[in-house]
Protein backbone atom coordinates (compact mmCIF):
# COMPACT_ATOMS: atom_id res chain seq x y z
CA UNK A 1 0.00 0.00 0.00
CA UNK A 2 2.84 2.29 0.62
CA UNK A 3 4.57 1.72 -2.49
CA UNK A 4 1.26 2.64 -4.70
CA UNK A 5 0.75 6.00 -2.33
CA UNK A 6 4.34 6.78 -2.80
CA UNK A 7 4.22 5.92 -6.62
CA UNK A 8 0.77 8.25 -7.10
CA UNK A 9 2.03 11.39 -5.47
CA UNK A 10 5.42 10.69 -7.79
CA UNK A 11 3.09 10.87 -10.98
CA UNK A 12 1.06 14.21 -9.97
CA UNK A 13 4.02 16.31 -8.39
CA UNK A 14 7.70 16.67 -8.70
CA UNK A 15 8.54 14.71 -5.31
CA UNK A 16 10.82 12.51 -4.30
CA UNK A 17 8.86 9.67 -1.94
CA UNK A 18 10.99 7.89 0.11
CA UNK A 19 8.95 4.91 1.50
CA UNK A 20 10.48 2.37 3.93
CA UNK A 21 7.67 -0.27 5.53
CA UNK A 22 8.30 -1.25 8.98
CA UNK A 23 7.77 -4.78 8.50
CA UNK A 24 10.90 -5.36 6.33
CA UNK A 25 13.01 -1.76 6.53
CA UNK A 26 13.27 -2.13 2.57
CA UNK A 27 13.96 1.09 1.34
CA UNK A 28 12.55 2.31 -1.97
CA UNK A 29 12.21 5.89 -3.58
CA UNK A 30 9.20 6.76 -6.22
CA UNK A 31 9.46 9.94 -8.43
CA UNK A 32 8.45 10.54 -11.56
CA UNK A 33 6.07 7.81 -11.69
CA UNK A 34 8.86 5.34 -11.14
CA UNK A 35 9.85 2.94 -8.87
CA UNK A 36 13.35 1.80 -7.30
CA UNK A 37 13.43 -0.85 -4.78
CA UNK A 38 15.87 -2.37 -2.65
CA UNK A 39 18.01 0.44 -2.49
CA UNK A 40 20.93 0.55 0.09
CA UNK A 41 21.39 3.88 2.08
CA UNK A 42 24.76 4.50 0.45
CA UNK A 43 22.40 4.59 -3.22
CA UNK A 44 19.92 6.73 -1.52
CA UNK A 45 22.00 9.29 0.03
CA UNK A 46 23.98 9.98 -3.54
CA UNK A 47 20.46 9.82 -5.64
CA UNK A 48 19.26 12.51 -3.00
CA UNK A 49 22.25 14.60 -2.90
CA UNK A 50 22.39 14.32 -6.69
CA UNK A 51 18.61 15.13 -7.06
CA UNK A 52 19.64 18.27 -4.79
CA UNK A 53 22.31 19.23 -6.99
CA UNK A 54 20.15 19.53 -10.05
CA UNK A 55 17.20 22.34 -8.47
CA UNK A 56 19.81 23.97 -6.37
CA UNK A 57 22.78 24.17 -8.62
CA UNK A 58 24.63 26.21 -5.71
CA UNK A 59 24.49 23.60 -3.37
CA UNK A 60 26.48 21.03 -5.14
CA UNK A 61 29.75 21.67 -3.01
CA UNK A 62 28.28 20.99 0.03
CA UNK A 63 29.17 18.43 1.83
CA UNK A 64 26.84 15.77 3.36
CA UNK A 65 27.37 13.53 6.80
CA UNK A 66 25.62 9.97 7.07
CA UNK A 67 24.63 9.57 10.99
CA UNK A 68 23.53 6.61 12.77
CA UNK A 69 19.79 5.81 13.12
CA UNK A 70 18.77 7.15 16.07
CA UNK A 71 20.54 10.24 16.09
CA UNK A 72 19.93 13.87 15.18
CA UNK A 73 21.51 14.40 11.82
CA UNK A 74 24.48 16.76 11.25
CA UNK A 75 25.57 18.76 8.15
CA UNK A 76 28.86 19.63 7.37
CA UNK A 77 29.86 23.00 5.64
């Protein structure tokens, strides 16, 4: 059920859905209408970052942190 949500709101808005089900912690992103599953968080976090890039063009030198679940994110200038 998540995946069709995620997958609708792709198709009617620029978005980037990023649906993970608590029952198996599978993570899978929808936009455009399209769906990738099974993604790793090491895919995730450069297909976000990259996705980032391309609307903010003067944010493509900054520089990302991955953090443990759990705890608060950071952000590195």
């Amino acid at each position: 059920m998540r995946h069709r949500a995620g997958l609708g709101i792709s198709e009617k808005s620029d978005v980037v859905c990023l649906i993970v089900p608590e029952e198996t912690g599978e993570v899978s992103i929808a936009t455009g209408g399209k769906l990738f599953k099974g993604l790793n968080e090491d895919t995730v976090l450069h297909y976000l970052i990259s996705k980032e890039g391309e609307k903010h063009p003067e944010n493509k030198t900054r520089k990302y942190v991955k953090v443990d679940s759990g705890t608060a994110p950071n952000e590195a200038n």
